[in-house]
C-alpha atoms as a PDB file:
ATOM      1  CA  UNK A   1      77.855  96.924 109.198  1.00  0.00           C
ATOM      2  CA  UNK A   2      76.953  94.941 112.098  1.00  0.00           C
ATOM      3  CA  UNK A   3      78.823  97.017 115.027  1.00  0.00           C
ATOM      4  CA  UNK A   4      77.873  93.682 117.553  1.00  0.00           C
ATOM      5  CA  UNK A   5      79.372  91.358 115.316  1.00  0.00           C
ATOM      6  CA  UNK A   6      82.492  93.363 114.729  1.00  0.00           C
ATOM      7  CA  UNK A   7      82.765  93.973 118.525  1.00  0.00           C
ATOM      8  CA  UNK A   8      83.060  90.263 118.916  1.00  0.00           C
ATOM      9  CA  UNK A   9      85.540  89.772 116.592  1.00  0.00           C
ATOM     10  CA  UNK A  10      87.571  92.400 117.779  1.00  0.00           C
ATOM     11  CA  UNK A  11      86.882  90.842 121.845  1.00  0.00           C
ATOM     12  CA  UNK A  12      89.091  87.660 120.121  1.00  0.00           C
ATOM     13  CA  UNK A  13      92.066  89.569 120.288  1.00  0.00           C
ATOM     14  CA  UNK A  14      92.158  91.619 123.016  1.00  0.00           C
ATOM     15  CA  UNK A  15      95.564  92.808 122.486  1.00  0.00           C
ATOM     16  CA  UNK A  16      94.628  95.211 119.726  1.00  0.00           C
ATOM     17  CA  UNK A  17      91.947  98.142 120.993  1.00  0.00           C
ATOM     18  CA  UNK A  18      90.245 101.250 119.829  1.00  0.00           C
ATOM     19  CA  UNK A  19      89.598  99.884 116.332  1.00  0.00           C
ATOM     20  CA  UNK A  20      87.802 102.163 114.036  1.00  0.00           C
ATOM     21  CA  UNK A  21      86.554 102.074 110.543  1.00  0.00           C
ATOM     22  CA  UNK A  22      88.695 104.415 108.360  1.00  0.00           C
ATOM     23  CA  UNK A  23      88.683 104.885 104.472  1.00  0.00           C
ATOM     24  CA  UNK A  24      85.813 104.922 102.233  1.00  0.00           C
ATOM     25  CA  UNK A  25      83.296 102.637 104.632  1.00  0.00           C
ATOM     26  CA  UNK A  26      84.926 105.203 107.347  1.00  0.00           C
ATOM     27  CA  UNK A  27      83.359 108.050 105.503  1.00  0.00           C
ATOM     28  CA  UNK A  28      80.235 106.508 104.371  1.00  0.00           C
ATOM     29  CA  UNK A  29      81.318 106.568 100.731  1.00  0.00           C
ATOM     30  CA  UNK A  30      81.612 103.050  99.742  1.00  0.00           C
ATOM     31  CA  UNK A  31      80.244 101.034  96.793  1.00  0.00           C
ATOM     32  CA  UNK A  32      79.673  97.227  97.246  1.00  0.00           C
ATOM     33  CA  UNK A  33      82.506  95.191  96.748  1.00  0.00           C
ATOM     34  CA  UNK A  34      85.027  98.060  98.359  1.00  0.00           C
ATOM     35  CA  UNK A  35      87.340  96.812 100.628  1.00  0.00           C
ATOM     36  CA  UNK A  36      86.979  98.274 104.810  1.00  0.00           C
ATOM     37  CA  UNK A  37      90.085  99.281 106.283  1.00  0.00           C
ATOM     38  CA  UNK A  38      90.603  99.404 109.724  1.00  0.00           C
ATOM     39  CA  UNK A  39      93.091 101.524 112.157  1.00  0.00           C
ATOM     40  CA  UNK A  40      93.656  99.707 115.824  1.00  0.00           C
ATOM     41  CA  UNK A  41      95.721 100.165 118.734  1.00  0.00           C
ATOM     42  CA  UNK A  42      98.066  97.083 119.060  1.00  0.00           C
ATOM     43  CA  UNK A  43      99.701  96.428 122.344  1.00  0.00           C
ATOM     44  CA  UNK A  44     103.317  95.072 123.123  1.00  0.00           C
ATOM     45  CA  UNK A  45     102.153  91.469 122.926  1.00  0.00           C
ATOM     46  CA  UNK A  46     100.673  91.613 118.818  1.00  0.00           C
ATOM     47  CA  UNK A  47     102.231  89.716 116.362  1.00  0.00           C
ATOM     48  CA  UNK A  48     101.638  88.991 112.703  1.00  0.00           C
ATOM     49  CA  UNK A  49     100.009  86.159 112.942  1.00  0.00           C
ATOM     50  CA  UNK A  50      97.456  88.155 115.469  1.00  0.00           C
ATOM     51  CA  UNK A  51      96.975  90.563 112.507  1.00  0.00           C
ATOM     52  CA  UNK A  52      96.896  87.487 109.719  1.00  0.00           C
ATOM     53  CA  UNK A  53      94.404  85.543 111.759  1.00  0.00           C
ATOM     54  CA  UNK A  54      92.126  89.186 112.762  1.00  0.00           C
ATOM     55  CA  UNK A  55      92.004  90.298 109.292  1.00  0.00           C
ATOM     56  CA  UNK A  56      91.210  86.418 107.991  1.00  0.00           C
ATOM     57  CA  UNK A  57      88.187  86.262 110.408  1.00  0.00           C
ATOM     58  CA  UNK A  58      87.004  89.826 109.177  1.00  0.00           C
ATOM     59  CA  UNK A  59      87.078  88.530 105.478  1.00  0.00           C
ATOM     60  CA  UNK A  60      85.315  85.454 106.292  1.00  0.00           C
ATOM     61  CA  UNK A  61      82.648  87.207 107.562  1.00  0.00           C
ATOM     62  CA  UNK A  62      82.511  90.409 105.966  1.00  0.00           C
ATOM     63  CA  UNK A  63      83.447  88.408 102.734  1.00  0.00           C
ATOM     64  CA  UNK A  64      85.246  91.641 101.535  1.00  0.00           C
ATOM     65  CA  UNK A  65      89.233  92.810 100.991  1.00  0.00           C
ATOM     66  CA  UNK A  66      90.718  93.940 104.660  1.00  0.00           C
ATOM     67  CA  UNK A  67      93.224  96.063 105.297  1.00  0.00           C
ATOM     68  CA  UNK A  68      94.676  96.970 109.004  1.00  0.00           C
ATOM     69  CA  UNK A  69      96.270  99.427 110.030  1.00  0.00           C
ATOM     70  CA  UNK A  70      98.103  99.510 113.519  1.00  0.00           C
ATOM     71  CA  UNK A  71      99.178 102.124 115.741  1.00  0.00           C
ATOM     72  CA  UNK A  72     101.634 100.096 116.920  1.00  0.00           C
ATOM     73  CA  UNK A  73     104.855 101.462 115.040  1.00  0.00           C
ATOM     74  CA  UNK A  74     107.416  98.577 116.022  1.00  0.00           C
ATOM     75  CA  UNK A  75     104.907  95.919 114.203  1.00  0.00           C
ATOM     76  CA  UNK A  76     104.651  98.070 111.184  1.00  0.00           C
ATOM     77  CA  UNK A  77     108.432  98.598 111.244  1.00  0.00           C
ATOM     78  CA  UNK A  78     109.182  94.948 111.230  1.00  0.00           C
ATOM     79  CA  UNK A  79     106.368  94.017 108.325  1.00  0.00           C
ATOM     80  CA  UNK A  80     107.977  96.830 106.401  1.00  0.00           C
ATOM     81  CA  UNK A  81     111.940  95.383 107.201  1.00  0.00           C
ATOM     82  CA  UNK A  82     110.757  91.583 106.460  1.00  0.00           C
ATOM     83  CA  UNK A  83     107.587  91.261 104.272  1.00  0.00           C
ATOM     84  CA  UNK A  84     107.299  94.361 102.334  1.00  0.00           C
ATOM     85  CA  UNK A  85     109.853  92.928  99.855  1.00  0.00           C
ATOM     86  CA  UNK A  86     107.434  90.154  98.715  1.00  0.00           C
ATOM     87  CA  UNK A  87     104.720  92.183  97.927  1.00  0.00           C
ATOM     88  CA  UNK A  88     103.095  90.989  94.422  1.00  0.00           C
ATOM     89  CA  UNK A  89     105.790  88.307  94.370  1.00  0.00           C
ATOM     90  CA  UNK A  90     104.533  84.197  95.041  1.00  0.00           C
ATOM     91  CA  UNK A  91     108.253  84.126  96.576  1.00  0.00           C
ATOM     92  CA  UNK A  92     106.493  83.750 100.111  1.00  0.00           C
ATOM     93  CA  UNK A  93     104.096  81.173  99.144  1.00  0.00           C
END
């Protein structure tokens, strides 16, 4: 993984921090096609849509699944309260 290229993508947002590679990729035990997930600090001013465009701009151009994890436990709090009902549904579409 290109740690420069991921460092600019990450200087985009500069309301999420301290972003490290967790999971498989995190432990260097991935296979090609395997999906990165990420942990980041997320300050007071992150929203969804911060997250939505971040991990859109890390698929385009790691052209692999994303997932993101923040540290931020109000954000995940409100995902889980609003969205997490429409998981594997097209409701939200």
């Amino acid at each position: 993984m290109n740690r420069d290229l991921l460092r600019m993508i990450f200087d985009r947002y500069p309301m999420f921090s301290n972003y490290r590679l967790t999971g498989s990729a995190g432990q260097f035990e991935d296979t090609d096609g395997d999906d990165l997930d990420f942990y980041f600090d997320a300050d007071s001013s992150a929203t969804l849509f911060d997250i939505g465009r971040l991990q859109e701009d890390l698929e385009n151009i790691f052209s692999v699944d994303i997932d993101l994890i923040s540290s931020n436990r109000e954000l995940a709090l409100f995902y889980e309260k609003n969205f997490a009902q429409f998981q594997g549904s097209d409701d939200y579409v």
